[in-house]
Protein backbone atom coordinates (compact mmCIF):
# COMPACT_ATOMS: atom_id res chain seq x y z
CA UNK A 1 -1.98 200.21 153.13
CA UNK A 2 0.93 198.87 150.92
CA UNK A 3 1.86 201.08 148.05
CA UNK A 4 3.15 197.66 146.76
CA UNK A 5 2.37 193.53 146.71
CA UNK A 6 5.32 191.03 145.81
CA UNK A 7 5.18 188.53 143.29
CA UNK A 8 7.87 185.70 143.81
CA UNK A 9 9.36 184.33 140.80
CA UNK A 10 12.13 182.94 140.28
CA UNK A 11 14.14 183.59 143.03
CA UNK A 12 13.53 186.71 143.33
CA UNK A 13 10.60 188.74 144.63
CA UNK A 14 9.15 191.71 142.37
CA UNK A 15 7.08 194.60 143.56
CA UNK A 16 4.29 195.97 141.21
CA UNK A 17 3.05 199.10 142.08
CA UNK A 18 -0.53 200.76 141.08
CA UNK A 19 1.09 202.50 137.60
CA UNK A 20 -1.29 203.73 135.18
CA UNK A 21 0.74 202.01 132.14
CA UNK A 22 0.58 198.36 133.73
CA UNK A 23 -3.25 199.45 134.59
CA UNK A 24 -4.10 200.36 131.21
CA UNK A 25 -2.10 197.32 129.14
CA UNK A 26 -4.34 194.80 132.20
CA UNK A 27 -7.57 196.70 131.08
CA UNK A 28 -6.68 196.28 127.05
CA UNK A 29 -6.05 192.46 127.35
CA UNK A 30 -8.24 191.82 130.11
CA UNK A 31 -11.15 194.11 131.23
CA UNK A 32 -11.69 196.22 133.64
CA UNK A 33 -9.79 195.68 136.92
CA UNK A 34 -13.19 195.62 139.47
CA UNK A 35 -14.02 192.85 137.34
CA UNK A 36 -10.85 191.28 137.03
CA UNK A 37 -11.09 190.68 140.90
CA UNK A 38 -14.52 190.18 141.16
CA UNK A 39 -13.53 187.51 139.13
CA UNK A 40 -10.37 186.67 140.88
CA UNK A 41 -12.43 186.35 144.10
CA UNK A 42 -15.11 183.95 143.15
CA UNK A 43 -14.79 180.82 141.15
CA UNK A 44 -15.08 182.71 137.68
CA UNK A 45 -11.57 182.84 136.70
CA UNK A 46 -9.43 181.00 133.96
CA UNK A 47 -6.03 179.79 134.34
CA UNK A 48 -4.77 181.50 131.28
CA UNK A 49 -6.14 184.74 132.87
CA UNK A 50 -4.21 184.66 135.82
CA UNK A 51 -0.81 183.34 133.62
CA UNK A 52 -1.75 187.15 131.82
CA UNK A 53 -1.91 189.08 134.49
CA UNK A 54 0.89 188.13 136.00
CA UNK A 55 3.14 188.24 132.40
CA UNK A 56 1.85 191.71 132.43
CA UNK A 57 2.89 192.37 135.90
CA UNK A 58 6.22 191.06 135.43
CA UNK A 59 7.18 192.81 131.95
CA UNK A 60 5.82 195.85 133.34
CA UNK A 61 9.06 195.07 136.02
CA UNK A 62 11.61 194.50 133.96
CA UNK A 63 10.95 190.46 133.44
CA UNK A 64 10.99 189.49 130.04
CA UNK A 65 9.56 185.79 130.30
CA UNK A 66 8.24 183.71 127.64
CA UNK A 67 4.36 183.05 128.46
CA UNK A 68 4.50 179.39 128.12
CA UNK A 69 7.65 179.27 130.00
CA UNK A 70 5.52 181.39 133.34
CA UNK A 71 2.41 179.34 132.48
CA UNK A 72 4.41 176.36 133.52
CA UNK A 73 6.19 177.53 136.31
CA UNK A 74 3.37 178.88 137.80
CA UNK A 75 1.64 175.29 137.42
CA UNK A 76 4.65 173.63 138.98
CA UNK A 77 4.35 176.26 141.57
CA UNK A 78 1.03 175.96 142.50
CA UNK A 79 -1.50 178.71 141.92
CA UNK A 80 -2.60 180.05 145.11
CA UNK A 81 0.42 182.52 145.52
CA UNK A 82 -0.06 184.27 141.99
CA UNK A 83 -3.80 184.13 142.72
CA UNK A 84 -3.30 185.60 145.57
CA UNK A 85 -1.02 188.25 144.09
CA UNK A 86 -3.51 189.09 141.17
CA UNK A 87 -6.13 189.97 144.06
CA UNK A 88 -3.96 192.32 146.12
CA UNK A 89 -2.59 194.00 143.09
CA UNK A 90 -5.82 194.83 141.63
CA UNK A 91 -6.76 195.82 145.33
CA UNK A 92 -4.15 198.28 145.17
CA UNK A 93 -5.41 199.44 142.20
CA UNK A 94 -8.75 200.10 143.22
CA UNK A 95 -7.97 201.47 146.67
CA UNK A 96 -4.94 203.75 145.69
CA UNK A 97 -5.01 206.96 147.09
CA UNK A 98 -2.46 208.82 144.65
């Protein structure tokens, strides 16, 4: 398994690990991450949830972007990449061995 996923934005492709401090801040502003893709596997989701996660994932990286700002690129975009993303990530999270 991956001890990373990549999240393209902008040009440029970031790598979130499993780290505890992105794990907690996801879990303060979100819930719990079996949930989170429980819900990011079925048809429970909200948009602004994934636009979260992802602003998380990216800060937590060094990427200071405004929310609206991602909201909108990510809309432009197309969702299924970040959705996509949000599931592996929080697969990582739940598998990691470390």
């Amino acid at each position: 398994m991956t001890e990373y996923i990549g999240i393209s934005f902008d040009n440029r492709l970031y790598k979130a690990k499993a780290d505890l401090n992105l794990i907690c801040e996801i879990e303060d502003e979100l819930g719990g991450c079996a949930q989170l893709l429980n819900k990011f596997s079925a048809d429970g989701w909200k948009v602004s949830e994934l636009i979260v996660l992802i602003h998380i994932l990216l800060q937590g990286l060094g990427r200071n972007v405004d929310y609206m700002e991602l909201g909108r690129h990510m809309l432009k975009e197309g969702l299924n990449s970040y959705l996509l993303a949000a599931q592996q990530f929080l697969s990582l999270v739940l598998n990691s061995k470390k």
